[in-house]
Protein backbone atom coordinates (compact mmCIF):
# COMPACT_ATOMS: atom_id res chain seq x y z
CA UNK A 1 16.97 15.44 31.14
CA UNK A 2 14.70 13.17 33.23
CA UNK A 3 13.92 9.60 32.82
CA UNK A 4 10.42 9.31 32.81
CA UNK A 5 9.67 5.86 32.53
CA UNK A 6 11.49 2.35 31.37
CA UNK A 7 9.58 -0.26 29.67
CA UNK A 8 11.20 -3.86 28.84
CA UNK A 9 11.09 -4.89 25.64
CA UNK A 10 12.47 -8.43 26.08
CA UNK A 11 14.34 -10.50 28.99
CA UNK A 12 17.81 -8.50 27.55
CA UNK A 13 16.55 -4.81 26.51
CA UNK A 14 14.59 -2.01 27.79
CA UNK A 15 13.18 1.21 26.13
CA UNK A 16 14.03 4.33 28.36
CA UNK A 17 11.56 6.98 27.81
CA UNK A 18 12.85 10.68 28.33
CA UNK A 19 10.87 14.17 28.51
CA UNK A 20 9.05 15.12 25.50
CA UNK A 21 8.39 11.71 24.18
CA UNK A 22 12.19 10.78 23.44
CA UNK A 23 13.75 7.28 23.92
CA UNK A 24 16.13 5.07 23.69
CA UNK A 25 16.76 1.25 23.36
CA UNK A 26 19.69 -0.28 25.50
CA UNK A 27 20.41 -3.68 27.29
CA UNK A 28 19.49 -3.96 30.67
CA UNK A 29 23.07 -3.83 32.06
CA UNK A 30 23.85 -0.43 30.26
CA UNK A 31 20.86 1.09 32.05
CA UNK A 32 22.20 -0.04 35.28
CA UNK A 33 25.36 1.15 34.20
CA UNK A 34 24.43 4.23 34.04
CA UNK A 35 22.06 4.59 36.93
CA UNK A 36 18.80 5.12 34.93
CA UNK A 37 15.35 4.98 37.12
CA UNK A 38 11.86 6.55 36.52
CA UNK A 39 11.83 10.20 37.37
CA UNK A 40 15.56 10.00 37.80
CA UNK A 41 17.87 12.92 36.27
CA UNK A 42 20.23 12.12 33.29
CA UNK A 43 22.78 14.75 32.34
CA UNK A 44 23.43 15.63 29.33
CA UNK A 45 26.69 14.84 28.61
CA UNK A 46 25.81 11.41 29.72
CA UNK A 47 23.01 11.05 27.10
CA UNK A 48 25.96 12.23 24.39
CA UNK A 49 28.35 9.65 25.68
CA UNK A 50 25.13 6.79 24.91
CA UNK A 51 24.48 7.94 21.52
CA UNK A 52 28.01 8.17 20.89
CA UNK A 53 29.78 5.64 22.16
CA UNK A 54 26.63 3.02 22.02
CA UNK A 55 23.90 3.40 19.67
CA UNK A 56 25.87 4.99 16.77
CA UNK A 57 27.49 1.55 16.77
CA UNK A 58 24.81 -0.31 17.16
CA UNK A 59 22.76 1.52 14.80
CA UNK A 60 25.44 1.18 12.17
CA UNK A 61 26.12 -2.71 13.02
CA UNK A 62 22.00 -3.47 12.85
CA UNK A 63 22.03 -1.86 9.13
CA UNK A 64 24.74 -3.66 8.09
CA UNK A 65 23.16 -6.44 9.12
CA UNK A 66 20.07 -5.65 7.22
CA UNK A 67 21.79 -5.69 4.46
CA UNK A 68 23.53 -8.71 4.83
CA UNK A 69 21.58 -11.47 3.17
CA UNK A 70 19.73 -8.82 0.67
CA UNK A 71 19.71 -5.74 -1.01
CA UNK A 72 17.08 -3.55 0.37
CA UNK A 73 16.07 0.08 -0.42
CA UNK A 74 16.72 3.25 2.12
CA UNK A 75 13.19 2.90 3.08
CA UNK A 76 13.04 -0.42 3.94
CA UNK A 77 16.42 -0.15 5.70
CA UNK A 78 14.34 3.29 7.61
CA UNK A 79 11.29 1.02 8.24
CA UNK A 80 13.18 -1.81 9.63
CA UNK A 81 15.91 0.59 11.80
CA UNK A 82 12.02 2.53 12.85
CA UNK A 83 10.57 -0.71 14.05
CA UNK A 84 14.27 -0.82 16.49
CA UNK A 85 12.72 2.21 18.33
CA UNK A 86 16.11 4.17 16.27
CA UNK A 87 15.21 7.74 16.79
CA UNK A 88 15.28 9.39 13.20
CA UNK A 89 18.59 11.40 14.14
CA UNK A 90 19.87 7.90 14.40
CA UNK A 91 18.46 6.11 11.65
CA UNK A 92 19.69 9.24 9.40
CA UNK A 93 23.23 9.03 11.03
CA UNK A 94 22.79 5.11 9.88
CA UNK A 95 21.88 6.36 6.28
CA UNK A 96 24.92 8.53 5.52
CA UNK A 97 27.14 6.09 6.24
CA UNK A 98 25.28 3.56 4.38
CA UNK A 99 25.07 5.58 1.24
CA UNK A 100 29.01 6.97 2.29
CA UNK A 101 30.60 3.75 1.42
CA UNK A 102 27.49 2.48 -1.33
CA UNK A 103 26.22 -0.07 0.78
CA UNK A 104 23.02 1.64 -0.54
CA UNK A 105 21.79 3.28 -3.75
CA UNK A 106 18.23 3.16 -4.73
CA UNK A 107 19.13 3.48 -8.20
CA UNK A 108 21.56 0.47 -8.46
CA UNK A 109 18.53 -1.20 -6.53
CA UNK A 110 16.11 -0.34 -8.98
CA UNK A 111 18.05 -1.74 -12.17
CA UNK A 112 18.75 -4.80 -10.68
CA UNK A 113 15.17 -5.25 -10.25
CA UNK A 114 13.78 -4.15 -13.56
CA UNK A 115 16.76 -7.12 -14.88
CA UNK A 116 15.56 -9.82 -12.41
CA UNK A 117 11.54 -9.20 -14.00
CA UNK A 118 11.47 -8.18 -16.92
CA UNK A 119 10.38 -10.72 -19.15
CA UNK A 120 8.32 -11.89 -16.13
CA UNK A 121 6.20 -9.22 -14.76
CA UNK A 122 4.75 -5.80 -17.04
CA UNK A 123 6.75 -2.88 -16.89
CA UNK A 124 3.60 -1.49 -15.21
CA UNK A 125 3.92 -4.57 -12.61
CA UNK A 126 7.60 -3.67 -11.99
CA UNK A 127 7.16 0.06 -11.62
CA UNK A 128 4.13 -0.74 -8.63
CA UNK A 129 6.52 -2.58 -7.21
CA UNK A 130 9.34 -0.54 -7.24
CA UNK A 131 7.21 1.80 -6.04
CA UNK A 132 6.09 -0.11 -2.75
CA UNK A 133 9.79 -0.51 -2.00
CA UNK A 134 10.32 3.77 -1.27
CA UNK A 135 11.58 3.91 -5.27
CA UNK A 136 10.92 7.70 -6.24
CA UNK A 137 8.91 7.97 -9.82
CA UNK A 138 12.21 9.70 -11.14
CA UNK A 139 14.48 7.01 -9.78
CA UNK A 140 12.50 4.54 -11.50
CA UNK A 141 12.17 5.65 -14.92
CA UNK A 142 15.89 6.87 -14.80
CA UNK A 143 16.46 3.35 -13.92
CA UNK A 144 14.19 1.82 -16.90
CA UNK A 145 16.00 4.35 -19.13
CA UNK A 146 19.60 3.31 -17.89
CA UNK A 147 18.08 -0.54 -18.40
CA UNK A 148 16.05 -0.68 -22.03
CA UNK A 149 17.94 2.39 -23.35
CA UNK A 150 15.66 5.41 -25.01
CA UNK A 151 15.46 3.46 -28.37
CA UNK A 152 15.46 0.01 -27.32
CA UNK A 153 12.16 -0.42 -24.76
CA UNK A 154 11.30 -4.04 -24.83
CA UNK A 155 7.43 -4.09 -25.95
CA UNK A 156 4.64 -5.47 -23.60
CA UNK A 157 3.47 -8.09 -26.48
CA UNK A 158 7.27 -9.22 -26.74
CA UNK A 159 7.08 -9.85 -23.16
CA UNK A 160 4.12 -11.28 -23.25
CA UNK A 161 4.62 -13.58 -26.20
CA UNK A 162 8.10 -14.50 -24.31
CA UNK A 163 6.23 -15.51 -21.30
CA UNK A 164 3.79 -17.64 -23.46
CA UNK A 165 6.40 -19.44 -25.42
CA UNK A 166 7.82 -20.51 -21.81
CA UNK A 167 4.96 -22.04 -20.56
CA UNK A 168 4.55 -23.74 -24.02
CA UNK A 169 0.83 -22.25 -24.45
CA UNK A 170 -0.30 -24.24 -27.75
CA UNK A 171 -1.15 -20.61 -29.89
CA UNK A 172 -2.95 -22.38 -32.94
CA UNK A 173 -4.57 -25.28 -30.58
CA UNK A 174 -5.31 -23.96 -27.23
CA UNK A 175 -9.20 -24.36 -26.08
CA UNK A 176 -11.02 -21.64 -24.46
CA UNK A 177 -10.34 -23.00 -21.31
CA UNK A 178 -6.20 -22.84 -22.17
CA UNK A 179 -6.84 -19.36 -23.39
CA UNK A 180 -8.89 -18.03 -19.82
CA UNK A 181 -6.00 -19.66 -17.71
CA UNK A 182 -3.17 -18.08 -19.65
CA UNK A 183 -5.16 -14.88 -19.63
CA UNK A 184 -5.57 -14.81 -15.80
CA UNK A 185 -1.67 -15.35 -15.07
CA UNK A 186 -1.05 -12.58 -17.53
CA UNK A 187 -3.21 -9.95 -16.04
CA UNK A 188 -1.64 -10.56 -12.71
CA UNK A 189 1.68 -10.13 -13.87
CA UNK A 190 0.08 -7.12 -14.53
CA UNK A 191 -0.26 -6.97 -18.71
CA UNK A 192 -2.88 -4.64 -19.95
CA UNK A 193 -5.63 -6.96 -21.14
CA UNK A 194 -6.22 -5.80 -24.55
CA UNK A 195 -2.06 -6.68 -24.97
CA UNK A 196 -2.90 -10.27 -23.98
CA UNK A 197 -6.03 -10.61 -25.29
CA UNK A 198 -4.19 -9.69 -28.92
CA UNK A 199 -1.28 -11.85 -27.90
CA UNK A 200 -3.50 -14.83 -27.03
CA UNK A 201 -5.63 -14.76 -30.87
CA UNK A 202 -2.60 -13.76 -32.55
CA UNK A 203 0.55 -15.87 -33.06
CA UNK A 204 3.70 -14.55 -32.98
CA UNK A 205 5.40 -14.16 -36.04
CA UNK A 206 7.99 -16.67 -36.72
């Protein structure tokens, strides 16, 4: 395979373009190492050794690190590994291994997030979100089933009454200007606005 052109990327690293569009990201020194140049010939067993010996580990070690101060989903951990110029063999190689040894599981992911907001955003809010993050549709509901069980959903007005009752909204007192500022933070979190607009005239039973 020939080397058809190298592009830095930074003061350390350089992207080494090959026929047909393919690259690869290594440090300076490694391309010296192995005698890479612009319309120079790179056998083939010498492009196995790199992905083997080199950017499996470092494709690996960069996921890891991903996931080091946060959980994250398998396609934000793809998206991130992507914006590494990771070819997709690699960032697939990086995803077995990850989901090997349970580093990540979208569905673990998505219960721990329905737990951290509910009570704070809508269920509707939650699933958009969970959505945005590469969540499937069936990984999500599973995920709310596992979560509220079949029987025991916890009702939008419950949630939204909750979230009143927090920010101490005066139900028998509040003034019409009370009732448009509650109204607007509730429809953000994402409430249906005939549940607020219900939960804002009606007090919750005591």
């Amino acid at each position: 395979m020939t080397v058809t052109e190298i592009i830095s990327i930074d003061k350390k690293r350089s992207r080494v373009f090959f026929e047909q569009e393919e690259s690869i990201v290594l440090y300076n020194g490694e391309i010296r190492r192995f005698h890479m140049e612009a319309g120079r010939e790179l056998k083939e067993e010498v492009f196995f050794q790199i992905q083997e010996e080199i950017l499996k580990k470092r494709v690996k070690e960069r996921a890891l690190y991903l996931l080091k101060s946060m959980d994250r989903t398998e396609e934000e951990i793809r998206a991130k590994l992507k914006k590494g110029y990771y070819s997709t063999e690699l960032i697939d190689y990086a995803i077995c291994f990850l989901k090997e040894y349970n580093y990540i599981d979208d569905l673990r992911y998505a219960k721990n997030y329905i737990r951290t907001y509910t009570g704070k955003k809508s269920r509707k809010n939650i699933q958009q979100n969970l959505y945005l993050k590469g969540i499937s549709k069936e990984t999500a509901e599973e995920a709310f089933e596992i979560f509220y069980g079949e029987t025991e959903d916890i009702g939008e007005k419950e949630m939204i009454y909750a979230l009143l009752k927090k920010r101490k909204y005066p139900f028998k007192d509040a003034d019409r200007k009370e009732q448009n500022r509650e109204m607007g933070f509730l429809f953000r979190k994402g409430f249906e606005m005939e549940e607020i607009l219900y939960c804002l005239k009606n007090p919750p039973k005591e």
